[in-house]
C-alpha atoms as a PDB file:
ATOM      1  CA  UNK A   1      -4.477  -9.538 200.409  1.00  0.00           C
ATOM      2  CA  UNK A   2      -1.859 -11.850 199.044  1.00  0.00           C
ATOM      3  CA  UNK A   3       0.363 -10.951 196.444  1.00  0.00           C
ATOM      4  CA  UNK A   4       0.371 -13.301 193.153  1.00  0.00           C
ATOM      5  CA  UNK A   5       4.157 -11.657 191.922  1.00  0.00           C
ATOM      6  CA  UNK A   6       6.688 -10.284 193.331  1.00  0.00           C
ATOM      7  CA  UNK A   7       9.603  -8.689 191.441  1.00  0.00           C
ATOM      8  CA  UNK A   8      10.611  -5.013 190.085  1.00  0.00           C
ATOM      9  CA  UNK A   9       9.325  -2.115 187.679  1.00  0.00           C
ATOM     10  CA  UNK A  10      12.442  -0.927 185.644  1.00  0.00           C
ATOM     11  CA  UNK A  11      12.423   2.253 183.868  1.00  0.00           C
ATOM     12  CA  UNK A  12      15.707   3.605 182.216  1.00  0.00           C
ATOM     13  CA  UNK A  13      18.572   2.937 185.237  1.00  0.00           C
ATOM     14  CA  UNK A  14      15.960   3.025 187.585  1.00  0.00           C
ATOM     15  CA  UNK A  15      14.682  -0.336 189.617  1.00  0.00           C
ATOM     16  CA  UNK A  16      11.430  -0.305 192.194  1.00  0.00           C
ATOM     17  CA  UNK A  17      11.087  -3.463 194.343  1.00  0.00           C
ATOM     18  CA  UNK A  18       7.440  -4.477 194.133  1.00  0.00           C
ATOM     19  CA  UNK A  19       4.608  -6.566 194.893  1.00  0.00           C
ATOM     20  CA  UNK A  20       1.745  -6.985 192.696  1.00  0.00           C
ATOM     21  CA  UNK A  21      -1.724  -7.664 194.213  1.00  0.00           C
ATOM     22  CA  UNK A  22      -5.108  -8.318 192.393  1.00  0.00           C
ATOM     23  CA  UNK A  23      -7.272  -5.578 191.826  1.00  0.00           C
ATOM     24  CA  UNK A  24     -10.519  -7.085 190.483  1.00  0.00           C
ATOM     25  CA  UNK A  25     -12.821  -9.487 192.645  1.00  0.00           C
ATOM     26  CA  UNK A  26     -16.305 -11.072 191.022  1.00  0.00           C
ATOM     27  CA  UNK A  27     -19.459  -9.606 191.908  1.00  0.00           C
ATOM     28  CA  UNK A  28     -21.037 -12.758 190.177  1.00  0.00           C
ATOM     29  CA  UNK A  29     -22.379 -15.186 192.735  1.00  0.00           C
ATOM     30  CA  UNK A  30     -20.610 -19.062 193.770  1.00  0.00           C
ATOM     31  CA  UNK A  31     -22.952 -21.294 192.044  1.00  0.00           C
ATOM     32  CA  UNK A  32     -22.368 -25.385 192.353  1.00  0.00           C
ATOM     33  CA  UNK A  33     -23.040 -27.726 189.617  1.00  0.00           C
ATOM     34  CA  UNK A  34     -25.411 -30.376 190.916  1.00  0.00           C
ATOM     35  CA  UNK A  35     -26.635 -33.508 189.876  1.00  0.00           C
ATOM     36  CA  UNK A  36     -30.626 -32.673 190.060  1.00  0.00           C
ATOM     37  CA  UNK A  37     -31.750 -36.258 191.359  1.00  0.00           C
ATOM     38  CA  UNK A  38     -30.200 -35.514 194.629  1.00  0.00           C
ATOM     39  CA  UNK A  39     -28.350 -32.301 194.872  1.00  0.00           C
ATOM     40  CA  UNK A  40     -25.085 -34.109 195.373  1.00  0.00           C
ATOM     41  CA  UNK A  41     -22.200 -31.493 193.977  1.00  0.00           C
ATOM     42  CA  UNK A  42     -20.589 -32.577 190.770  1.00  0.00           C
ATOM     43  CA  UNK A  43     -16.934 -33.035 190.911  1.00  0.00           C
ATOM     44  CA  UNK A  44     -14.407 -32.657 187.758  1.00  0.00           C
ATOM     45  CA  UNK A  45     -11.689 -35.088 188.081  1.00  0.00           C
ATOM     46  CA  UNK A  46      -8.371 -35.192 185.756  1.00  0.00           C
ATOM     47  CA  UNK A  47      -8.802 -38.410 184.094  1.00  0.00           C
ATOM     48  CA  UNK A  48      -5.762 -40.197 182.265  1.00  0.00           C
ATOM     49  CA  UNK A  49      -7.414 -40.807 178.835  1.00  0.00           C
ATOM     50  CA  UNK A  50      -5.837 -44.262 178.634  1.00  0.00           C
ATOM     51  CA  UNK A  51      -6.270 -46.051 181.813  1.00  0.00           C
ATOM     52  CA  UNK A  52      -9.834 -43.790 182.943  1.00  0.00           C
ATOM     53  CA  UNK A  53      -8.017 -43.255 186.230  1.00  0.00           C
ATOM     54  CA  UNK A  54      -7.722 -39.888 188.235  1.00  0.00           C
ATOM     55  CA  UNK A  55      -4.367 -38.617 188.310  1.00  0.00           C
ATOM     56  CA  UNK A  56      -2.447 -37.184 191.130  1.00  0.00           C
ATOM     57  CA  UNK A  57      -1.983 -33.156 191.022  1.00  0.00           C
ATOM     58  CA  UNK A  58       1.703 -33.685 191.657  1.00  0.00           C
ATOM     59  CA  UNK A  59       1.812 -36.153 188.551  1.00  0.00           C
ATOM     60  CA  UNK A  60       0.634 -33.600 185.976  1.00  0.00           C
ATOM     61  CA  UNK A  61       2.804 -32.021 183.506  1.00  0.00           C
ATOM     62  CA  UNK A  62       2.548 -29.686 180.506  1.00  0.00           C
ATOM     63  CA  UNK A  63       3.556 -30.637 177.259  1.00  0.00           C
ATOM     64  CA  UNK A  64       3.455 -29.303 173.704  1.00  0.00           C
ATOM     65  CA  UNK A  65       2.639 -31.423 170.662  1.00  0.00           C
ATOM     66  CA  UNK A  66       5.287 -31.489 168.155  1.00  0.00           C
ATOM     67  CA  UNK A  67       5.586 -34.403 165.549  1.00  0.00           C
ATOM     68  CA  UNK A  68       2.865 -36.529 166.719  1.00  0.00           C
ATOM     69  CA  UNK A  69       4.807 -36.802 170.324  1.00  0.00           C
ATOM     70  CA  UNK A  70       5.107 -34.314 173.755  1.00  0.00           C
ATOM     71  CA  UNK A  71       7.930 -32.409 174.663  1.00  0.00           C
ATOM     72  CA  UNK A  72       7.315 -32.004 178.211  1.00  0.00           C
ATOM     73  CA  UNK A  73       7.769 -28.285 179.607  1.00  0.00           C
ATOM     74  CA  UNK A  74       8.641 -27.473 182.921  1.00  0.00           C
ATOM     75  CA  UNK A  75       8.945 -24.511 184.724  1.00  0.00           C
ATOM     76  CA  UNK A  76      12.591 -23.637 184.339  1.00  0.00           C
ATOM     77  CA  UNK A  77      12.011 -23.524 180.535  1.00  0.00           C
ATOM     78  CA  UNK A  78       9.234 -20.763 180.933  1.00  0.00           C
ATOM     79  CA  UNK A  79      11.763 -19.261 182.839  1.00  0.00           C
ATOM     80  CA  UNK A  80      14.636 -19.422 180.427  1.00  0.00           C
ATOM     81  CA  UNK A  81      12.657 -18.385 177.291  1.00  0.00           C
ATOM     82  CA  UNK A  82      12.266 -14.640 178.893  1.00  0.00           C
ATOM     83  CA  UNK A  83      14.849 -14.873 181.978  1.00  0.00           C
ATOM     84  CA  UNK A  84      14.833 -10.974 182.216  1.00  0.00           C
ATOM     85  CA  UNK A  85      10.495 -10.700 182.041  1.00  0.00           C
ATOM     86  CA  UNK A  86      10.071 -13.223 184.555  1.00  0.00           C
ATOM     87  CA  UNK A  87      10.814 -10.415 187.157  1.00  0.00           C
ATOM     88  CA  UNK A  88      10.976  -7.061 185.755  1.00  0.00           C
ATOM     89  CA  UNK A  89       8.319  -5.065 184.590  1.00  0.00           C
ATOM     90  CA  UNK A  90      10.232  -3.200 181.947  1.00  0.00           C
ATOM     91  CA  UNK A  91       8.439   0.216 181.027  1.00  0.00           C
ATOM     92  CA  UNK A  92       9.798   0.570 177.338  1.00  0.00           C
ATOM     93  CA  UNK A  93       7.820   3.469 176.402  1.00  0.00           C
ATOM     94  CA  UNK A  94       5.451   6.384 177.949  1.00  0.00           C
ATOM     95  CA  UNK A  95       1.654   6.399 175.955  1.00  0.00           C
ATOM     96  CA  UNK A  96      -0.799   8.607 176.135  1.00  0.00           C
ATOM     97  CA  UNK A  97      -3.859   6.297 178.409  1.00  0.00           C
ATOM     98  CA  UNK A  98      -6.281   7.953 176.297  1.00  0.00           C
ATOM     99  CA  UNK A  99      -4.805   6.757 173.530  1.00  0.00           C
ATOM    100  CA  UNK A 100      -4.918   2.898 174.386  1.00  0.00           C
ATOM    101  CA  UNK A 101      -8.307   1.702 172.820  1.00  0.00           C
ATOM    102  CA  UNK A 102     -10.907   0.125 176.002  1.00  0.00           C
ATOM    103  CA  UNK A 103     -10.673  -3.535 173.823  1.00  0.00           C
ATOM    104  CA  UNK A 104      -7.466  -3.740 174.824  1.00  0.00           C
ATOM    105  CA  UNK A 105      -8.009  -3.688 178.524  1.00  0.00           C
ATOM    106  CA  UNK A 106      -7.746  -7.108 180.255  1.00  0.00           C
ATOM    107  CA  UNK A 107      -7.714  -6.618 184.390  1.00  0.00           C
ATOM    108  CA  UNK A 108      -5.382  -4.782 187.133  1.00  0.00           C
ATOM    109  CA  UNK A 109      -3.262  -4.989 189.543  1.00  0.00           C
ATOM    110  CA  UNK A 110      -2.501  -2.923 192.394  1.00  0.00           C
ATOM    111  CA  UNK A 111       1.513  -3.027 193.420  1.00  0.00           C
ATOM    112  CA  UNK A 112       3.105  -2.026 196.572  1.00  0.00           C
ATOM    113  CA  UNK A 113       7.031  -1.007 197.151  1.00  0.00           C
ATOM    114  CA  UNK A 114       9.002  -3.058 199.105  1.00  0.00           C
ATOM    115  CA  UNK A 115       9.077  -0.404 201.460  1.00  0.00           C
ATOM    116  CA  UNK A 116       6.531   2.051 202.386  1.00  0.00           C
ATOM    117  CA  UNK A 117       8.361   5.317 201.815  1.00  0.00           C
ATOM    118  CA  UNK A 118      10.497   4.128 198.718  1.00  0.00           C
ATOM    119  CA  UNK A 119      11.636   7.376 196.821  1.00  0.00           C
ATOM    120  CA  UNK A 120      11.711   5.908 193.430  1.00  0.00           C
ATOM    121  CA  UNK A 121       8.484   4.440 193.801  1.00  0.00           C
ATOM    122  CA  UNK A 122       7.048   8.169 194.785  1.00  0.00           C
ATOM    123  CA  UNK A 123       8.760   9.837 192.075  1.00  0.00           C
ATOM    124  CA  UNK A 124       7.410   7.502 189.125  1.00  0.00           C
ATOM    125  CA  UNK A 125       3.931   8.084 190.380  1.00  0.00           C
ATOM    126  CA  UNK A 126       4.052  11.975 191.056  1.00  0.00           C
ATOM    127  CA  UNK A 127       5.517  11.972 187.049  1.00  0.00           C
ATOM    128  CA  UNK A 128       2.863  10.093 185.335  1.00  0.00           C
ATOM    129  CA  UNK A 129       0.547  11.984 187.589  1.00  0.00           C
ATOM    130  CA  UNK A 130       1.713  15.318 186.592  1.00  0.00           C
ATOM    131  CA  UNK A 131       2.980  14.213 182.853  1.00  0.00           C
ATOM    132  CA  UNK A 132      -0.463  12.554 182.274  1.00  0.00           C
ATOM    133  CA  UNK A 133       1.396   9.659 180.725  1.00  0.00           C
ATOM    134  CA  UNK A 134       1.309   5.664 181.382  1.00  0.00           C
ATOM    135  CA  UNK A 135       4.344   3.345 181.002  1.00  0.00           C
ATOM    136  CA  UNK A 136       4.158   0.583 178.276  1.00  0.00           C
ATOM    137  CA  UNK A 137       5.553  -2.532 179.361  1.00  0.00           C
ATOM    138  CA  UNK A 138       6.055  -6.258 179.145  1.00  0.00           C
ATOM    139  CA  UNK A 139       6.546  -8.977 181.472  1.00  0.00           C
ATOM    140  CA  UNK A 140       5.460 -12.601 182.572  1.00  0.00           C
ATOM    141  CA  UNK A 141       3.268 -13.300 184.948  1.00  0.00           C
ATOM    142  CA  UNK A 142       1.959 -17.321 185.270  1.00  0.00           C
ATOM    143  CA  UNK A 143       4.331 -18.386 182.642  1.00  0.00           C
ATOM    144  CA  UNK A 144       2.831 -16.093 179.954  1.00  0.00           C
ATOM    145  CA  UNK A 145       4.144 -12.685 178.669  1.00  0.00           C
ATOM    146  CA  UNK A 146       1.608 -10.393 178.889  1.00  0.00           C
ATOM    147  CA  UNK A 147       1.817  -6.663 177.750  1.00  0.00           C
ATOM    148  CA  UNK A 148       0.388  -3.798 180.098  1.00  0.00           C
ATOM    149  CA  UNK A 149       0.277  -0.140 181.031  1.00  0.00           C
ATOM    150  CA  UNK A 150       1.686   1.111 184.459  1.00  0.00           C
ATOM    151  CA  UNK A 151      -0.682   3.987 185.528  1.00  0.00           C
ATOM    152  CA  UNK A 152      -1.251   5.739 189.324  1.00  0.00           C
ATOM    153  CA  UNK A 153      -4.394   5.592 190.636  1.00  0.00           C
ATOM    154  CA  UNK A 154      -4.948   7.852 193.503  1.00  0.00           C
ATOM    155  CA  UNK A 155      -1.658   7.546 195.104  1.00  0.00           C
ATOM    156  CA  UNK A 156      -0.941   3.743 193.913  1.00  0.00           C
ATOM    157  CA  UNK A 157       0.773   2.504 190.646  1.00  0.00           C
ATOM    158  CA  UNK A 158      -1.360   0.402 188.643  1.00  0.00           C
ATOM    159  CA  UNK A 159      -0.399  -2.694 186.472  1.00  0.00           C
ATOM    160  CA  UNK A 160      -3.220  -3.181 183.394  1.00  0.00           C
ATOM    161  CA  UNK A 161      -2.702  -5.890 181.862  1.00  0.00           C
ATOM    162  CA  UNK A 162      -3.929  -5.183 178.229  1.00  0.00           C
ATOM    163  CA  UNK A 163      -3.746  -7.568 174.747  1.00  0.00           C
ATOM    164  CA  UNK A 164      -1.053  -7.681 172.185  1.00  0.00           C
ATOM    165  CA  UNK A 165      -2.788  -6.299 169.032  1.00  0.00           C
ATOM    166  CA  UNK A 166      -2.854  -9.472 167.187  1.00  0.00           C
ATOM    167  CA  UNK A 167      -5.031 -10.785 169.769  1.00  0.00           C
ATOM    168  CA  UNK A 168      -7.780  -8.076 168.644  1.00  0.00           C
ATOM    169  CA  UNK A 169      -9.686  -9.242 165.467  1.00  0.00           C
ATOM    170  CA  UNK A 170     -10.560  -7.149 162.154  1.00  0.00           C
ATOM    171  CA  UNK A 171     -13.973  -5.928 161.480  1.00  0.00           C
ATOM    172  CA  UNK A 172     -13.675  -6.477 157.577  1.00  0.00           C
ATOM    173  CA  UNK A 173     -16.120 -10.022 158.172  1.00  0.00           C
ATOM    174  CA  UNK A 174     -18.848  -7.554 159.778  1.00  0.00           C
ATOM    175  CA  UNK A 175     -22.291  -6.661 157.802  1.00  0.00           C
ATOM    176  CA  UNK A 176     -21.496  -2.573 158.424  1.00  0.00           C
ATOM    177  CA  UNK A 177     -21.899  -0.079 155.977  1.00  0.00           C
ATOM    178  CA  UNK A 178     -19.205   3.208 156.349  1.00  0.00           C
ATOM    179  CA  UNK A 179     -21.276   5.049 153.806  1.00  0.00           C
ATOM    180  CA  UNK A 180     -24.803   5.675 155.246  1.00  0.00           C
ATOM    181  CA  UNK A 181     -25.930   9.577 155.036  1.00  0.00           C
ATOM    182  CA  UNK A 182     -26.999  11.035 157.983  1.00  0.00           C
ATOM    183  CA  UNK A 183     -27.980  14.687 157.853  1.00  0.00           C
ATOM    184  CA  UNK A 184     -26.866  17.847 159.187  1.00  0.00           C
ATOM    185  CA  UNK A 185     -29.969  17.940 161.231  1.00  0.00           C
ATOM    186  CA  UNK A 186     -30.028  14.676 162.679  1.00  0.00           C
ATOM    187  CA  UNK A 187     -26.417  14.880 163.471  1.00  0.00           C
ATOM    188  CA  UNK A 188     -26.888  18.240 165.386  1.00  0.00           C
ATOM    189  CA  UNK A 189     -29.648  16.781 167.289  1.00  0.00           C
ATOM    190  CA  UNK A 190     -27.808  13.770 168.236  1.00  0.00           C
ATOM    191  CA  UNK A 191     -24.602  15.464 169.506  1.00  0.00           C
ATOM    192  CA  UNK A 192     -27.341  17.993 171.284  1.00  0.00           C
ATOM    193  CA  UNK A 193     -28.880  14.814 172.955  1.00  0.00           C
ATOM    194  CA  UNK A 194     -25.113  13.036 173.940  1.00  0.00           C
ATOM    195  CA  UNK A 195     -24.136  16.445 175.889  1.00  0.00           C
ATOM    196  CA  UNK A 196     -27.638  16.455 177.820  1.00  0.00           C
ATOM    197  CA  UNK A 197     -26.787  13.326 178.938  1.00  0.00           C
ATOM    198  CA  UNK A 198     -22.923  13.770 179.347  1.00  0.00           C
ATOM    199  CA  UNK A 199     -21.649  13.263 182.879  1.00  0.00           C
ATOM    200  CA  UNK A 200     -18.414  12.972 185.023  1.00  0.00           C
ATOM    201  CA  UNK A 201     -17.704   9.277 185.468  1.00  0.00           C
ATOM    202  CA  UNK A 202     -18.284   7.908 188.516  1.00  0.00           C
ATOM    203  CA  UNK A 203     -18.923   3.904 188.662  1.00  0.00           C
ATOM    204  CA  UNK A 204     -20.183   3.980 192.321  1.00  0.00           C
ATOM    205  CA  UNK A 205     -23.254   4.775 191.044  1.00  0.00           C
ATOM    206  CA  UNK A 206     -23.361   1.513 189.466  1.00  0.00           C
ATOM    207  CA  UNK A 207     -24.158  -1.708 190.964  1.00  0.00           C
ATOM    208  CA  UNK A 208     -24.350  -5.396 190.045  1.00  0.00           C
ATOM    209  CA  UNK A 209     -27.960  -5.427 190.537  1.00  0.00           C
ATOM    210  CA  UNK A 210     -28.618  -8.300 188.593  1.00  0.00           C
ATOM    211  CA  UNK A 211     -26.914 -10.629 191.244  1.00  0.00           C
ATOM    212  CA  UNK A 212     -28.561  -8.652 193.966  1.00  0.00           C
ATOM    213  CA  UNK A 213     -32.206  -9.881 192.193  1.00  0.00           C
ATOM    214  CA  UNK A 214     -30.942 -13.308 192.004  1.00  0.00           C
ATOM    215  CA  UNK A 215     -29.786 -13.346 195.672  1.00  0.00           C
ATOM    216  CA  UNK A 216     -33.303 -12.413 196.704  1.00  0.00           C
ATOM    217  CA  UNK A 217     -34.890 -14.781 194.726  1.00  0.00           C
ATOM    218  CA  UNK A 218     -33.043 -17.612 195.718  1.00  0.00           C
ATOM    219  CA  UNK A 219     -33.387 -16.504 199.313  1.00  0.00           C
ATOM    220  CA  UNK A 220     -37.222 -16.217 198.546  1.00  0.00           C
ATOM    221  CA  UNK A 221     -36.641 -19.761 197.149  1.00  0.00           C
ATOM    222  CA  UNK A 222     -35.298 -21.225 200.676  1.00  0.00           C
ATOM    223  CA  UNK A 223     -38.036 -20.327 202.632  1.00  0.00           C
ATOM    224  CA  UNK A 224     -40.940 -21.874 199.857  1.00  0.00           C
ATOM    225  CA  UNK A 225     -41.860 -18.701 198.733  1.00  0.00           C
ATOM    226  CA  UNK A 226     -41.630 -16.931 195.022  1.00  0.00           C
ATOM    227  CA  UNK A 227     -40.061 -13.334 194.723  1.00  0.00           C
ATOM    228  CA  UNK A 228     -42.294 -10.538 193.322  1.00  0.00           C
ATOM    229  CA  UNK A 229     -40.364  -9.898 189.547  1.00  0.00           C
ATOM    230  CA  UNK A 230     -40.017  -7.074 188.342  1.00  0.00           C
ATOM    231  CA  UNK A 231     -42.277  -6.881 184.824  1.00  0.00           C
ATOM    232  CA  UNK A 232     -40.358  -5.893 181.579  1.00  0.00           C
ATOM    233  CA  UNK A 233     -41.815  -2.763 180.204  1.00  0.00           C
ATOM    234  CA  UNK A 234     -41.628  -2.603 176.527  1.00  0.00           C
ATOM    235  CA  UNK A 235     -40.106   0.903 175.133  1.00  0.00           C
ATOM    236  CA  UNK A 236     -42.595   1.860 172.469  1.00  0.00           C
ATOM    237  CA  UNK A 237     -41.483   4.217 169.308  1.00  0.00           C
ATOM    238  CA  UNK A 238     -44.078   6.791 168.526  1.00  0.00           C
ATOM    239  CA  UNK A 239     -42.481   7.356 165.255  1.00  0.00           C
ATOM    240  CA  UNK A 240     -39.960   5.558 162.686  1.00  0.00           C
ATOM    241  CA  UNK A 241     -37.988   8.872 162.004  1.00  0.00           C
ATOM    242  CA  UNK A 242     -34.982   9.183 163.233  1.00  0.00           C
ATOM    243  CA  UNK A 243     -35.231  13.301 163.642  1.00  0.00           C
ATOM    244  CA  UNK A 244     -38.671  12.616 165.603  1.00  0.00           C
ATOM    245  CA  UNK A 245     -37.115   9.970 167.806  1.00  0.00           C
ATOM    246  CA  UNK A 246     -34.012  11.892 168.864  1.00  0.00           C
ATOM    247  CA  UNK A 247     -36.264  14.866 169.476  1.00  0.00           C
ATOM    248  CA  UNK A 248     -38.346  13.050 171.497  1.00  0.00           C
ATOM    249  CA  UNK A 249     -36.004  11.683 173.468  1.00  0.00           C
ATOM    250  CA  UNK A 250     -34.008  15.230 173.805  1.00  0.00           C
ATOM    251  CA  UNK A 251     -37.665  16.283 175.599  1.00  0.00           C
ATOM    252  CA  UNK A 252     -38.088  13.418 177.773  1.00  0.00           C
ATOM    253  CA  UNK A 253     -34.637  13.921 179.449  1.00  0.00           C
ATOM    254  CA  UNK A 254     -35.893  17.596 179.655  1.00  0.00           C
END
């Protein structure tokens, strides 16, 4: 793997050389975008509006509108609006995990000391380990600040990167009631059905199989032939009551 940062996690006086390495790869699969007369790939070019020409990679620049004209910005102003974030990750508080809501969660990163037996490094892990705590931090990473938890998994510390929470939006637009009754029966019978089918989590059991059926169809596809699909079965309701359908479904687990 190749490491996309490189720089420190702070907390109080103490500072941990690291490296920061993706943790996430796509299961989905590398589709092209073709042009279906001939199967010639479709390119995307960066096109000066103006003159219709491509433009050079080296000639682009980012800019921000302001008064009808561009202020160009280049990297040593991303660098001088946070000097201190660009390469510290700056725990500023410890959280309960359980506490941070799953919307918030964005993707990971695995980091590595800058040397395999570094002390600091060890101790930080062992504490949130034992303390059952995550650090709350900021810092930039591609010229935006993002906001994350710093976590061990196993016996590496874990960067989350997870939203700032105006990025999360309200629920007063949805069409949901607060109010509806449910009974004391119904209720019982529910939270009777969730602990039949409550379970320690373990995501190997879960696979992408959806890209796995596409894979074999298109491989079907290359040698003139059409994969055998797998028919939709429709899940038919013996009964419009709620009581009889959680029961029901209580005895079929059974």
């Amino acid at each position: 793997m190749r490491s996309i940062w490189k720089g420190s996690i702070g907390f109080g006086l103490v500072s941990i050389p690291v490296k920061l390495y993706s943790a996430v790869q796509t299961s989905s699969l590398d589709l092209d975008m073709l042009d279906s007369r001939d199967h010639s790939r479709i390119r995307y070019q960066r096109v000066n509006e103006k003159t219709h020409k491509e433009v050079p990679y080296d000639k682009i620049v980012k800019g921000y509108k302001l008064n009808e004209d561009y202020v160009i910005v280049e990297d040593q102003d991303f660098e001088d609006a946070a000097p201190e974030k660009s390469k510290v990750i700056e725990i500023e508080s410890f959280v309960d995990i359980g506490d941070v809501n799953p919307m918030f969660y964005e993707t990971s990163y695995y980091t590595e000391p800058d040397t395999k037996n570094n002390k600091a490094y060890a101790l930080l892990l062992k504490a949130l380990v034992q303390s059952k705590k995550a650090g709350l931090a900021r810092f930039v990473l591609r010229s935006t600040e993002s906001l994350c938890i710093v976590h061990p998994v196993e016996h590496v510390l874990v960067i989350t990167r997870i939203r700032f929470g105006q990025e999360i939006r309200g629920t007063e637009d949805l069409n949901v009631a607060d109010d509806v009754a449910v009974s004391k029966k119904e209720l019982n019978v529910g939270l009777a059905l969730i602990n039949q089918y409550a379970e320690d989590f373990d995501v190997s059991k879960f696979k992408d199989e959806y890209n796995d059926e596409l894979l074999r169809i298109i491989k079907a596809k290359a040698k003139g032939k059409r994969a055998t699909v797998k028919k939709l079965k429709p899940h038919k309701t013996g009964s419009d009551d709620l009581y009889d359908q959680l029961m029901n479904s209580l005895k079929k687990k059974a």
